[in-house]
PDB file of N, CA and C in Angstrom:
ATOM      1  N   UNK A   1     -15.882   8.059  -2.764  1.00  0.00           N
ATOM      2  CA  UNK A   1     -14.491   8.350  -3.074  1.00  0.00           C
ATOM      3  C   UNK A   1     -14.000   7.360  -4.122  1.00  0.00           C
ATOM      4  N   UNK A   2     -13.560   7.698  -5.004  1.00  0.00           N
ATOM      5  CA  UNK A   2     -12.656   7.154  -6.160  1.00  0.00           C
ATOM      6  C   UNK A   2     -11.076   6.670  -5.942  1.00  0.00           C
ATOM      7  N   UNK A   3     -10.803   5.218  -6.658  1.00  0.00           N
ATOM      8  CA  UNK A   3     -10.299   4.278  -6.014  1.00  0.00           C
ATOM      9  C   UNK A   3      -8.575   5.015  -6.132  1.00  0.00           C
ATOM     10  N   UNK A   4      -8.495   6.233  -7.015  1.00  0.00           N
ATOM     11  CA  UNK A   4      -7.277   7.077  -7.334  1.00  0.00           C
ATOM     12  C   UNK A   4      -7.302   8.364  -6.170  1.00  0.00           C
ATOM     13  N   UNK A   5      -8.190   8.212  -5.633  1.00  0.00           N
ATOM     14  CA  UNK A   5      -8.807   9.505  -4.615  1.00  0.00           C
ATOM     15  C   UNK A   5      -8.260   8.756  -3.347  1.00  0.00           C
ATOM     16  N   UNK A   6      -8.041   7.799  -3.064  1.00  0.00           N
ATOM     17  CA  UNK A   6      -7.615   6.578  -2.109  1.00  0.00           C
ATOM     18  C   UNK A   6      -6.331   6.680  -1.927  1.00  0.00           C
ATOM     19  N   UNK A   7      -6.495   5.869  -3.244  1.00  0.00           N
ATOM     20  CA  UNK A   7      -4.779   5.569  -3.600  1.00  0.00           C
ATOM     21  C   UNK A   7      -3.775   6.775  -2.953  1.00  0.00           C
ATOM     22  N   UNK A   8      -4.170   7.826  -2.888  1.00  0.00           N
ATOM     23  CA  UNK A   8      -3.820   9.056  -2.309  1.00  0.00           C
ATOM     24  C   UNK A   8      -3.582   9.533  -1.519  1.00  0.00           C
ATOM     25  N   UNK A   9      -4.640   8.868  -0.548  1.00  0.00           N
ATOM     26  CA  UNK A   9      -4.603   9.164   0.805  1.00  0.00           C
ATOM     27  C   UNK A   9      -3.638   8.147   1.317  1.00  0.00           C
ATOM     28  N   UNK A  10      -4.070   7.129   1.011  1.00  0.00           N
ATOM     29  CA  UNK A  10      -2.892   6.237   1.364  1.00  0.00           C
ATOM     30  C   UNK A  10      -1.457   6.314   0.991  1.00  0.00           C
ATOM     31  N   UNK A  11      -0.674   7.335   0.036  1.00  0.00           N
ATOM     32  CA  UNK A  11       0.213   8.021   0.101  1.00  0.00           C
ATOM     33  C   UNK A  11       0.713   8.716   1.455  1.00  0.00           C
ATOM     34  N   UNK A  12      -0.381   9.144   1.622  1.00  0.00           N
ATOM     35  CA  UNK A  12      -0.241  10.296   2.189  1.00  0.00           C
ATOM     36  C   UNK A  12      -0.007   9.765   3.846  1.00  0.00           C
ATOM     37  N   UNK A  13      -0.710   9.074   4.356  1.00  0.00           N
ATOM     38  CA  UNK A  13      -0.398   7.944   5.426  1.00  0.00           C
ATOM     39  C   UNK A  13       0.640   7.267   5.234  1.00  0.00           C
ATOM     40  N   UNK A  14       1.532   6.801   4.389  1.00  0.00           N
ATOM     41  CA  UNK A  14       2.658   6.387   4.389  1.00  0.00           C
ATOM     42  C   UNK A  14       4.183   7.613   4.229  1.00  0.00           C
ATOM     43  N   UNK A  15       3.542   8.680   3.794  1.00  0.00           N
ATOM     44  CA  UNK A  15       4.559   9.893   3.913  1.00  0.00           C
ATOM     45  C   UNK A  15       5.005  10.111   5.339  1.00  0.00           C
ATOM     46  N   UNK A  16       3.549  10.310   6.095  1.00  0.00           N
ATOM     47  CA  UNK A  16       3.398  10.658   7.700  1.00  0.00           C
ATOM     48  C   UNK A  16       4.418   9.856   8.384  1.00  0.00           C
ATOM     49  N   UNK A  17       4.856   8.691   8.084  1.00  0.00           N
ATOM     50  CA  UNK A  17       5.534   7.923   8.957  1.00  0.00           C
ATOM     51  C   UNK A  17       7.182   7.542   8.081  1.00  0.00           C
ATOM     52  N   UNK A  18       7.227   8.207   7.390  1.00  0.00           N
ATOM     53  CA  UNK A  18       8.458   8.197   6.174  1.00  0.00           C
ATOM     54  C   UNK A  18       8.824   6.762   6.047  1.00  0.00           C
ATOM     55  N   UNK A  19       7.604   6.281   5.084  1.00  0.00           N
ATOM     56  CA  UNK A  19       8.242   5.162   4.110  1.00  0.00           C
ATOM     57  C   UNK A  19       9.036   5.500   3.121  1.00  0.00           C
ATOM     58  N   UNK A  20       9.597   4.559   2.407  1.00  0.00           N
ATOM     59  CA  UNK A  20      10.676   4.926   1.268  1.00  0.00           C
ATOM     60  C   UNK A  20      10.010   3.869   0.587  1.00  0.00           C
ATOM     61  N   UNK A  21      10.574   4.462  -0.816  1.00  0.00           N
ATOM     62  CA  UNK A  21       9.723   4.016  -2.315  1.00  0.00           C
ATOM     63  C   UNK A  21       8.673   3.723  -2.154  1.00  0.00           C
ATOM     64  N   UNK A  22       8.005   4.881  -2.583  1.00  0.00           N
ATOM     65  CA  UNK A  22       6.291   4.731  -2.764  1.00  0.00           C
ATOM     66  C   UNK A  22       6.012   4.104  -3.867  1.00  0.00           C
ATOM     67  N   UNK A  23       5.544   3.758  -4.143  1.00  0.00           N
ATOM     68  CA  UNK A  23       4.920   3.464  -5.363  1.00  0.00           C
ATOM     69  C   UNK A  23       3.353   3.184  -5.722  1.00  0.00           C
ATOM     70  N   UNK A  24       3.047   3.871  -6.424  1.00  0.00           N
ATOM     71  CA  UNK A  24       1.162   3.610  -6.619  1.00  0.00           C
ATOM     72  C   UNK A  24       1.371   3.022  -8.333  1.00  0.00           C
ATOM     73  N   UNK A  25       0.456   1.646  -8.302  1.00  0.00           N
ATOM     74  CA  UNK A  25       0.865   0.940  -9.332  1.00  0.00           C
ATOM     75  C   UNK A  25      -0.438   0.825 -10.000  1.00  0.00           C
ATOM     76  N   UNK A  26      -1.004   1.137 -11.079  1.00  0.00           N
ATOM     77  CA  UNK A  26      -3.237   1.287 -11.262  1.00  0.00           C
ATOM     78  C   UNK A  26      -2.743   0.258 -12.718  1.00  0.00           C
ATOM     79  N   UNK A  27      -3.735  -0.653 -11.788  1.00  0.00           N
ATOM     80  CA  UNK A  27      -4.097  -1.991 -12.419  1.00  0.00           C
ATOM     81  C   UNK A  27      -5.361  -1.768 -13.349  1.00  0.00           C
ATOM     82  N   UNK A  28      -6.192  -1.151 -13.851  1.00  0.00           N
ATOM     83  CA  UNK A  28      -7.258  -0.840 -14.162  1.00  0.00           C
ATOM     84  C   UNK A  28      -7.193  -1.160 -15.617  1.00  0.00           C
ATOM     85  N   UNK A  29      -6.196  -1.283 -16.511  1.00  0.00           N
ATOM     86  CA  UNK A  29      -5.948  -1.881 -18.027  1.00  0.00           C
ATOM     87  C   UNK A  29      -5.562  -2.896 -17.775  1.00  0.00           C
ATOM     88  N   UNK A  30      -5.409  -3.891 -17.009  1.00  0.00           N
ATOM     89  CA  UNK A  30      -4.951  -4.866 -16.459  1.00  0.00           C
ATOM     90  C   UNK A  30      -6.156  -6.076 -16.415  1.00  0.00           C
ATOM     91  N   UNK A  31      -6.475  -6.961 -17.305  1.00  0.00           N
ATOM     92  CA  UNK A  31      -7.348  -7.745 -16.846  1.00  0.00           C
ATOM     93  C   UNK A  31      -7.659  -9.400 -15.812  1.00  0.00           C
ATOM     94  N   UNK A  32      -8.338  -8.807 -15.526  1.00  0.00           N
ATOM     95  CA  UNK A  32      -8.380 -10.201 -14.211  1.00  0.00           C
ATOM     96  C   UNK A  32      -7.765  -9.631 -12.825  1.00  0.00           C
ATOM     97  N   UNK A  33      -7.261  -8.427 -12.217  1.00  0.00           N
ATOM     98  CA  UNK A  33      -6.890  -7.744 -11.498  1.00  0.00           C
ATOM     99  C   UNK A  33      -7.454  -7.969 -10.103  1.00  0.00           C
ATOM    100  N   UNK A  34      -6.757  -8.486  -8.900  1.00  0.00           N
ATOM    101  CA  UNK A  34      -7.898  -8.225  -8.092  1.00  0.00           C
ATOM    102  C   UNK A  34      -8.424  -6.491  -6.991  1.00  0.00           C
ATOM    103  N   UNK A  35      -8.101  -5.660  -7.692  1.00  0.00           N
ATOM    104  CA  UNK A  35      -8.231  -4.317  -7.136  1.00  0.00           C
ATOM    105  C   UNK A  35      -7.535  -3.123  -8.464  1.00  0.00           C
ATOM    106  N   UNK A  36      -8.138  -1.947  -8.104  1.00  0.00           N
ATOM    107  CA  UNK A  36      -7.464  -0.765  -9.151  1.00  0.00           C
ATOM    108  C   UNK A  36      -6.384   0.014  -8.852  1.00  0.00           C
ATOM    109  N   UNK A  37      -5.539  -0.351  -7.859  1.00  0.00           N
ATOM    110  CA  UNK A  37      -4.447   0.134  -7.670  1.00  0.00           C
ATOM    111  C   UNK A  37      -3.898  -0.789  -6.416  1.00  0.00           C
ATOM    112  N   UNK A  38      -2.570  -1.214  -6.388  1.00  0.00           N
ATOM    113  CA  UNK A  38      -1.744  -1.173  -5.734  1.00  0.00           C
ATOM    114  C   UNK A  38      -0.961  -0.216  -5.272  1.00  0.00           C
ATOM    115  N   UNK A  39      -0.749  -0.030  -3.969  1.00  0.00           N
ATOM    116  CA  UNK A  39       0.395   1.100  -3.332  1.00  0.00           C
ATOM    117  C   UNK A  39       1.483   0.723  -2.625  1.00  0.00           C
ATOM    118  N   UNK A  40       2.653   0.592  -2.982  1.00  0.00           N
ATOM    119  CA  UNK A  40       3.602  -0.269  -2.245  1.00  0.00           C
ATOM    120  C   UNK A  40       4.725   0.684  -1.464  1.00  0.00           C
ATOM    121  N   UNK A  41       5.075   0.626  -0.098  1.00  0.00           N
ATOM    122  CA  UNK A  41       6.228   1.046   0.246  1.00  0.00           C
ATOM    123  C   UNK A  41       6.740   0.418   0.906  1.00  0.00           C
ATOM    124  N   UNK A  42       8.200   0.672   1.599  1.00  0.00           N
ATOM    125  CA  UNK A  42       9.000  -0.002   2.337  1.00  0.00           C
ATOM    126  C   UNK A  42       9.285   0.617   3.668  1.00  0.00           C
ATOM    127  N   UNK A  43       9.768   0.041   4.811  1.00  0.00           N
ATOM    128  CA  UNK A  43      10.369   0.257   5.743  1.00  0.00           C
ATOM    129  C   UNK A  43      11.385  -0.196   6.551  1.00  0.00           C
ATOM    130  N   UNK A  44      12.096   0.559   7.136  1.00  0.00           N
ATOM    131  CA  UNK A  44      13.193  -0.235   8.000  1.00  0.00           C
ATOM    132  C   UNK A  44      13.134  -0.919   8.716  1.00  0.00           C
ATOM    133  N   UNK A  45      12.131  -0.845   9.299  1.00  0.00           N
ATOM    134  CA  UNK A  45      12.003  -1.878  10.961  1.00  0.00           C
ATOM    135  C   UNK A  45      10.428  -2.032  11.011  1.00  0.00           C
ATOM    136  N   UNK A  46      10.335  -3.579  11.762  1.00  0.00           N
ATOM    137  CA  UNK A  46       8.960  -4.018  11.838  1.00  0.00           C
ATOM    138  C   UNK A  46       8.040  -2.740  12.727  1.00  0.00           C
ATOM    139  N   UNK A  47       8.764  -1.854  13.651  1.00  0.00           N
ATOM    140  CA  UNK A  47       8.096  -1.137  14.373  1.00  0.00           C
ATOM    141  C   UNK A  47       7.605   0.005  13.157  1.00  0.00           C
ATOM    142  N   UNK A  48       8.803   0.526  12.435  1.00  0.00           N
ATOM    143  CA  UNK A  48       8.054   1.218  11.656  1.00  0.00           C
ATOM    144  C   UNK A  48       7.144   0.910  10.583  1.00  0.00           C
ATOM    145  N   UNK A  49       6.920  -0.631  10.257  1.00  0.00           N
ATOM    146  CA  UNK A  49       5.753  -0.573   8.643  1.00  0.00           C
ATOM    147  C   UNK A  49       4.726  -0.872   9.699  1.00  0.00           C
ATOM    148  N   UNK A  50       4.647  -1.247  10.913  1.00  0.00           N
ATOM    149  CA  UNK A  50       3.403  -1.039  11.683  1.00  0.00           C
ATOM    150  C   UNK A  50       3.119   0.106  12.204  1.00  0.00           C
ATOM    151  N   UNK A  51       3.773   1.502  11.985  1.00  0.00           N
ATOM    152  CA  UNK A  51       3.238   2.771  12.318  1.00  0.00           C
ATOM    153  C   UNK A  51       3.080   3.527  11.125  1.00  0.00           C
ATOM    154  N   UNK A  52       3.746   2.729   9.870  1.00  0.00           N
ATOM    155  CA  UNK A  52       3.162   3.173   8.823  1.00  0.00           C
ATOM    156  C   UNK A  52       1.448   2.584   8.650  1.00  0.00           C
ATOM    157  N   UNK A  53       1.441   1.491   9.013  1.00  0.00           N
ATOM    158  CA  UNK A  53       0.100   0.621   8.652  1.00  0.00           C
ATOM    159  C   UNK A  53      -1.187   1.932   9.696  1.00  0.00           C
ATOM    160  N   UNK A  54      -0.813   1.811  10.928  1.00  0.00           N
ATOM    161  CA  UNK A  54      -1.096   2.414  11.751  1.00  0.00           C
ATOM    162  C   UNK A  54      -1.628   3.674  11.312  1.00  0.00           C
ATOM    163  N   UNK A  55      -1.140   4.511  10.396  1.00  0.00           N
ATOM    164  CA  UNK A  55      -1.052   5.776   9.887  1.00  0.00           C
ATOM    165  C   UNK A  55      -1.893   6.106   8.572  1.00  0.00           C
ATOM    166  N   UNK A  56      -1.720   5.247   7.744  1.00  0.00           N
ATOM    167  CA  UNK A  56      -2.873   4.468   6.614  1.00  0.00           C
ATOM    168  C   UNK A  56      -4.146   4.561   7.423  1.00  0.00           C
ATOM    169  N   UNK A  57      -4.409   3.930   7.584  1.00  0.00           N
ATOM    170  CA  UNK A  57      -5.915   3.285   8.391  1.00  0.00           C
ATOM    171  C   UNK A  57      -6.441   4.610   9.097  1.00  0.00           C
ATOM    172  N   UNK A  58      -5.475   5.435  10.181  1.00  0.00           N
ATOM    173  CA  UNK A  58      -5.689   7.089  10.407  1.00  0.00           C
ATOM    174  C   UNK A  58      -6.412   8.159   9.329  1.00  0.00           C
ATOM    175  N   UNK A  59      -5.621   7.948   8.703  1.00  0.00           N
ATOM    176  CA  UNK A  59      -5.921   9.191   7.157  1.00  0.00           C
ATOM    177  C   UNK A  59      -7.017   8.603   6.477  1.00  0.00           C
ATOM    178  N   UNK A  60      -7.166   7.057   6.221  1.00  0.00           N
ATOM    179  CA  UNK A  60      -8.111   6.822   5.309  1.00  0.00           C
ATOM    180  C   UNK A  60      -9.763   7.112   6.283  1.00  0.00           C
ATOM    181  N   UNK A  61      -9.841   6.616   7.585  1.00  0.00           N
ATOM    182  CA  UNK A  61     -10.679   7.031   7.975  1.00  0.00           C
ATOM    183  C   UNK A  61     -11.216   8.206   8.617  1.00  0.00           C
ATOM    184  N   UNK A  62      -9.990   9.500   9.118  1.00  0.00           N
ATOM    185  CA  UNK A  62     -10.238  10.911   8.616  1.00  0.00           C
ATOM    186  C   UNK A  62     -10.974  11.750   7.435  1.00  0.00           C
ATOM    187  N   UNK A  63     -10.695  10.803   6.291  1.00  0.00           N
ATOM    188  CA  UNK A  63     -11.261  11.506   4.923  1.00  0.00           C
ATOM    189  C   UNK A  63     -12.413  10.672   4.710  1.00  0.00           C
ATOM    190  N   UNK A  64     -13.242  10.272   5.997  1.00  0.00           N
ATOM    191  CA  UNK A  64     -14.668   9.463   5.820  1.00  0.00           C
ATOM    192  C   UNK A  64     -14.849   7.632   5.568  1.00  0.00           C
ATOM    193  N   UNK A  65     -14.112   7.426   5.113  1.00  0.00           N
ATOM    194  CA  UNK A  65     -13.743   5.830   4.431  1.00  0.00           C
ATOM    195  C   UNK A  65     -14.122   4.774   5.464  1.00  0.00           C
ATOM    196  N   UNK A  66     -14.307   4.231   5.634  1.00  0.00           N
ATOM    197  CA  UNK A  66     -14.298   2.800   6.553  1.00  0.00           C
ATOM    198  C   UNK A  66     -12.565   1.931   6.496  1.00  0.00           C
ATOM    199  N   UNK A  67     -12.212   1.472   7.988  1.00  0.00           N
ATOM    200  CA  UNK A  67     -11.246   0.606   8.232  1.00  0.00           C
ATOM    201  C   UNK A  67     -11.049  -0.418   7.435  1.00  0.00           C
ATOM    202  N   UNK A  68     -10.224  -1.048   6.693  1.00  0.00           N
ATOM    203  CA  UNK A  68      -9.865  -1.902   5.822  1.00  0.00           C
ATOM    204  C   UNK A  68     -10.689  -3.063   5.929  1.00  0.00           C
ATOM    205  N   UNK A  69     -10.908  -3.468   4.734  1.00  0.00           N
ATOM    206  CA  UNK A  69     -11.669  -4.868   4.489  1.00  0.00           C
ATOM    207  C   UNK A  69     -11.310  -6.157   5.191  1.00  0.00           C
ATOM    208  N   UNK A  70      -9.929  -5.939   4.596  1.00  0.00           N
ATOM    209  CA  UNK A  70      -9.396  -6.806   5.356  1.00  0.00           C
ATOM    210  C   UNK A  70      -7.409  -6.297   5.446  1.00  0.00           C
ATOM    211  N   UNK A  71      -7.199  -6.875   6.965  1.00  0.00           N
ATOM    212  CA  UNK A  71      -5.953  -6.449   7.096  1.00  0.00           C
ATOM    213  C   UNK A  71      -5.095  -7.807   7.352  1.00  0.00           C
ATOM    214  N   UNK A  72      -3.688  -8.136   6.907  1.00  0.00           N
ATOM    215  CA  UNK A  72      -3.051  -9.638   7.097  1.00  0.00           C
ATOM    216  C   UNK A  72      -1.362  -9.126   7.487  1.00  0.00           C
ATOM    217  N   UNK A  73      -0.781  -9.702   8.050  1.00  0.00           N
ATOM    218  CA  UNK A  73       1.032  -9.531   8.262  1.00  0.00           C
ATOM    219  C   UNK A  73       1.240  -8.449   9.197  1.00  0.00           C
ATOM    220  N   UNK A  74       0.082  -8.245  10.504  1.00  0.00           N
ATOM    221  CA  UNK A  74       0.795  -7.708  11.578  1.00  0.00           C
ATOM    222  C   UNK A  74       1.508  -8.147  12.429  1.00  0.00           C
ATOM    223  N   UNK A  75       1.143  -9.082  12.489  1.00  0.00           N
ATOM    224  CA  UNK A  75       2.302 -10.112  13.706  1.00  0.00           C
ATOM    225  C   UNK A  75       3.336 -10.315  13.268  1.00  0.00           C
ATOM    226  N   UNK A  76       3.561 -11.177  12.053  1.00  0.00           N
ATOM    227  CA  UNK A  76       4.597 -11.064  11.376  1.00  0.00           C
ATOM    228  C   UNK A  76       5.432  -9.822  11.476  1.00  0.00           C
ATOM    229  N   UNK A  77       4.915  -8.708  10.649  1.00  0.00           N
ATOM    230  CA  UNK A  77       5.703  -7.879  10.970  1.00  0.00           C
ATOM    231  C   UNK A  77       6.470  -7.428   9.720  1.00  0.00           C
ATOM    232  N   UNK A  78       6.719  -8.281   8.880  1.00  0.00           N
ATOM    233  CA  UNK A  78       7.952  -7.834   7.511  1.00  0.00           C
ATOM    234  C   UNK A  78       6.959  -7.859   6.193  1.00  0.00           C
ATOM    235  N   UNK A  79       5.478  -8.036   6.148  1.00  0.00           N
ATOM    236  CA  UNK A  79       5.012  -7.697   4.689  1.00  0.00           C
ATOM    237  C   UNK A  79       3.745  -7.301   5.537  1.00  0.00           C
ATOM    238  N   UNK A  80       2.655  -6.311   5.488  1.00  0.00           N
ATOM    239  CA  UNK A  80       1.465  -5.861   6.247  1.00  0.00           C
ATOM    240  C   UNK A  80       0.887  -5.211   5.110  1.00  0.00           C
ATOM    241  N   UNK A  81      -0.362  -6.156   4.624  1.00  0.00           N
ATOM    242  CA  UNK A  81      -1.461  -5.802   3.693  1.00  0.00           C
ATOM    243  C   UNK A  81      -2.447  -5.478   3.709  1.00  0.00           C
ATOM    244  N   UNK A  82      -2.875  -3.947   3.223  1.00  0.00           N
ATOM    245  CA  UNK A  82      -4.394  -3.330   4.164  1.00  0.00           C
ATOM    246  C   UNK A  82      -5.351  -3.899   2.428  1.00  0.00           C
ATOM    247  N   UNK A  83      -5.885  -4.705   2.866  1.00  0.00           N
ATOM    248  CA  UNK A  83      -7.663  -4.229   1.237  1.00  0.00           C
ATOM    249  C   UNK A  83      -8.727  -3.437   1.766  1.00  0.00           C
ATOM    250  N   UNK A  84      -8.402  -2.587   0.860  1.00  0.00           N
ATOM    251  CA  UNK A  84      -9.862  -1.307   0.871  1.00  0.00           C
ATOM    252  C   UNK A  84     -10.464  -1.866  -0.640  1.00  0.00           C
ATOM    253  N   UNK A  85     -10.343  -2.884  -1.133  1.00  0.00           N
ATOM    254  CA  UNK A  85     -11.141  -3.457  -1.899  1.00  0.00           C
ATOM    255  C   UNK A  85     -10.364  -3.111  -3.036  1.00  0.00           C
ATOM    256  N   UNK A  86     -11.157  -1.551  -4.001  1.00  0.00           N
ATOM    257  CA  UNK A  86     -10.372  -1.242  -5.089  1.00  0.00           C
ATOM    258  C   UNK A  86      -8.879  -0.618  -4.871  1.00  0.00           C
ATOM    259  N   UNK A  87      -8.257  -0.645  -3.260  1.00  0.00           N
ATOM    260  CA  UNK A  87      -6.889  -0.499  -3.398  1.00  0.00           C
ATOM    261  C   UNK A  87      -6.317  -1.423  -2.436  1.00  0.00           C
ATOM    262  N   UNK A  88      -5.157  -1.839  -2.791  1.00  0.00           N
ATOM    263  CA  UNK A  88      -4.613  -2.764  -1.923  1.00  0.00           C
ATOM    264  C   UNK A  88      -3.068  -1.820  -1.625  1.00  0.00           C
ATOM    265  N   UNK A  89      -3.218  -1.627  -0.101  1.00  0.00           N
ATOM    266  CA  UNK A  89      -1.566  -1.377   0.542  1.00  0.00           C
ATOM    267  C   UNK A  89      -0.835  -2.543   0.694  1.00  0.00           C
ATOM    268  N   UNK A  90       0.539  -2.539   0.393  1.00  0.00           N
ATOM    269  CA  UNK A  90       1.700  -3.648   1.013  1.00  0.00           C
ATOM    270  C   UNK A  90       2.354  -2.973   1.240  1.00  0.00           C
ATOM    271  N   UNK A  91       2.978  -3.199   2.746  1.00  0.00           N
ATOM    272  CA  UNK A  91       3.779  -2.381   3.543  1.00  0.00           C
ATOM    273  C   UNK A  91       4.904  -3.432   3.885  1.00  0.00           C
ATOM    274  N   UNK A  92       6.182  -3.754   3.362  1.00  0.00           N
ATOM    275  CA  UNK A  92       7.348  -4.546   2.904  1.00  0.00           C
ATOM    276  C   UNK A  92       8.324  -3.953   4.321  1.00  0.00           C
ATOM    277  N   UNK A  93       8.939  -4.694   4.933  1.00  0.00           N
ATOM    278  CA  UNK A  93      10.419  -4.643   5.139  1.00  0.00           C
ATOM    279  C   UNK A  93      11.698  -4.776   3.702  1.00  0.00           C
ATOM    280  N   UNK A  94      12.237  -3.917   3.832  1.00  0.00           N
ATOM    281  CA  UNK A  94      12.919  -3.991   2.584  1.00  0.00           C
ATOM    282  C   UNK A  94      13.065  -5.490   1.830  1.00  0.00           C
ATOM    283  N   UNK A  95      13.414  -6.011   2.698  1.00  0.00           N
ATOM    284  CA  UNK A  95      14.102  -7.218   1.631  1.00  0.00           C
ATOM    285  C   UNK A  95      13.456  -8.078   1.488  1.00  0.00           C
ATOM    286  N   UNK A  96      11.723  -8.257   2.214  1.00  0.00           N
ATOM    287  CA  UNK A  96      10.441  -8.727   1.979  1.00  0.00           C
ATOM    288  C   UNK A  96      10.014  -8.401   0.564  1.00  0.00           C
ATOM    289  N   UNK A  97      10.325  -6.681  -0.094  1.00  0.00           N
ATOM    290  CA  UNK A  97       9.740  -6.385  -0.860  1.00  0.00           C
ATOM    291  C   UNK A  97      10.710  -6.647  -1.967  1.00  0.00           C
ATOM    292  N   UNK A  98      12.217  -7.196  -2.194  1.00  0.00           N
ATOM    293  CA  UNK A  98      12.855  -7.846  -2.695  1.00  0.00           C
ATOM    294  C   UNK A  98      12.784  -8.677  -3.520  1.00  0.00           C
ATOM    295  N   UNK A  99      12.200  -9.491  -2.221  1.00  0.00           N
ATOM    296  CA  UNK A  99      12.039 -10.702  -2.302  1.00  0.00           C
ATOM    297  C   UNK A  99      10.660 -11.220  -3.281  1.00  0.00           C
ATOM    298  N   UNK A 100       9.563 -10.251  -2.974  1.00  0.00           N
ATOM    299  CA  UNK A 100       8.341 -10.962  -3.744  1.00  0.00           C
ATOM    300  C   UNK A 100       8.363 -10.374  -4.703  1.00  0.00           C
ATOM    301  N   UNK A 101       8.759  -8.739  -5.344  1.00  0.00           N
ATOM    302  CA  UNK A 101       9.238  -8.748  -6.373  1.00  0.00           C
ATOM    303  C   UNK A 101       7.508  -7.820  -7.200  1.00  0.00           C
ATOM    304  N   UNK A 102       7.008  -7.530  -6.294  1.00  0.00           N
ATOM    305  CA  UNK A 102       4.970  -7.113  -7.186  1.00  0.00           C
ATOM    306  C   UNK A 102       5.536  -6.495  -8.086  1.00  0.00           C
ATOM    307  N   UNK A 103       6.335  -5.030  -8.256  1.00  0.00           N
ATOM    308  CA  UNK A 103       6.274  -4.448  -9.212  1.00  0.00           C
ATOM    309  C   UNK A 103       6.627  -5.191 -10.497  1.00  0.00           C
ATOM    310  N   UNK A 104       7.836  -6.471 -10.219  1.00  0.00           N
ATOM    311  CA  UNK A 104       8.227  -7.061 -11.536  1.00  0.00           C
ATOM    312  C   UNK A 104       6.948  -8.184 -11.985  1.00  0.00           C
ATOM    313  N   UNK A 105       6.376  -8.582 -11.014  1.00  0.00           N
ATOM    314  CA  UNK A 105       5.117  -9.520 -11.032  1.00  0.00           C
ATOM    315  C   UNK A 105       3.865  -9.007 -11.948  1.00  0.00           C
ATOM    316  N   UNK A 106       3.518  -7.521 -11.607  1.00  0.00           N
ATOM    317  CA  UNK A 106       2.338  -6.777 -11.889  1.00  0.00           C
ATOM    318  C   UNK A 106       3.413  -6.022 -13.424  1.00  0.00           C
ATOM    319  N   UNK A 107       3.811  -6.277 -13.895  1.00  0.00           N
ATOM    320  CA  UNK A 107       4.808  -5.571 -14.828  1.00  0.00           C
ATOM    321  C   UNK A 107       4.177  -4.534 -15.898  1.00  0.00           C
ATOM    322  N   UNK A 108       2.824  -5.018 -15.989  1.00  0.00           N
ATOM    323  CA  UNK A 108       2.147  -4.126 -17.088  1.00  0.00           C
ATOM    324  C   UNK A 108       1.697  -3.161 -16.394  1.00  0.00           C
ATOM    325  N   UNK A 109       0.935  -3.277 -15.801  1.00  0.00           N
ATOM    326  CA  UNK A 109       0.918  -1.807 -14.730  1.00  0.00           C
ATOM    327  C   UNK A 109       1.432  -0.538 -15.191  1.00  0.00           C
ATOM    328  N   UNK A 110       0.734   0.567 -14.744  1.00  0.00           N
ATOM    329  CA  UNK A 110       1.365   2.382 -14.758  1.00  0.00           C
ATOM    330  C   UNK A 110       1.862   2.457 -13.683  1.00  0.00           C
ATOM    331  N   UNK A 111       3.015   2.501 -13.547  1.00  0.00           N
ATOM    332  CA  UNK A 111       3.618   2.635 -12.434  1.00  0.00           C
ATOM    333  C   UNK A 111       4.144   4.076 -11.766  1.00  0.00           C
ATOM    334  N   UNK A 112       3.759   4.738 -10.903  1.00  0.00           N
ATOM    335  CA  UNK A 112       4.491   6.148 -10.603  1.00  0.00           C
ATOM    336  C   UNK A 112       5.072   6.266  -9.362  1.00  0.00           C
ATOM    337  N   UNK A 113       6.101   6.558  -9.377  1.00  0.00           N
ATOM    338  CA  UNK A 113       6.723   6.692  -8.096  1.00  0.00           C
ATOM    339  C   UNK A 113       6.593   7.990  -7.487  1.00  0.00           C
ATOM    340  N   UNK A 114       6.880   7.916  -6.435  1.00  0.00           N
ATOM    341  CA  UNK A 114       6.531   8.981  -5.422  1.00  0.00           C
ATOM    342  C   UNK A 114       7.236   9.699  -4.716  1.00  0.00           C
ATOM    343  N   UNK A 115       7.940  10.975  -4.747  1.00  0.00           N
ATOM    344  CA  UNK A 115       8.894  11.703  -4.286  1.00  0.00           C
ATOM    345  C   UNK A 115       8.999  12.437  -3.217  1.00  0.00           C
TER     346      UNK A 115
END
């Protein structure tokens, strides 16, 4: 599976649990990058970006994939980061995702939002 073939599914796991502002951000003209896409959304409550996270990890390993490389910010609770290597999820409490700001960080990036 192709790292835009991903990126996708992992949309699609964050629809299931209605995140707000999607965003899939492909780092791939980007040099020194550590992955080919970023996918960022938000949520209201720590219960929900952990049933979004929850929901990710569902779909990606439905469509064959293996469980994330590595996963960080469940306990926490307000930023939850899945690596599938060439894609990285961040799953933000709103004002987490405010606060760190990736899309203005990653600025060169193709950025598409998600409706």
């Amino acid at each position: 599976m192709t790292a835009e073939e991903l990126s996708k599914i992992i949309v699609k796991g964050m629809e299931e649990k209605k995140a707000s502002n999607i965003v899939v951000m492909d780092l791939r003209n980007i040099k020194n990058t550590v992955s080919d896409f970023f996918v960022l959304c938000s949520g209201g409550s720590d219960t929900q970006i952990e049933a979004i996270s929850d929901s990710i990890e569902e779909q990606v390993i439905k469509a064959g994939e293996s469980a994330p490389y590595r996963s960080e910010g469940k306990s926490g609770k307000q930023w939850i980061l899945m690596d599938y290597v060439d894609v990285v999820a961040h799953i933000f409490l709103k004002d987490r995702r405010e606060f760190f700001g990736l899309e203005e960080l990653w600025g060169d990036a193709k950025i598409t939002r998600v409706e």
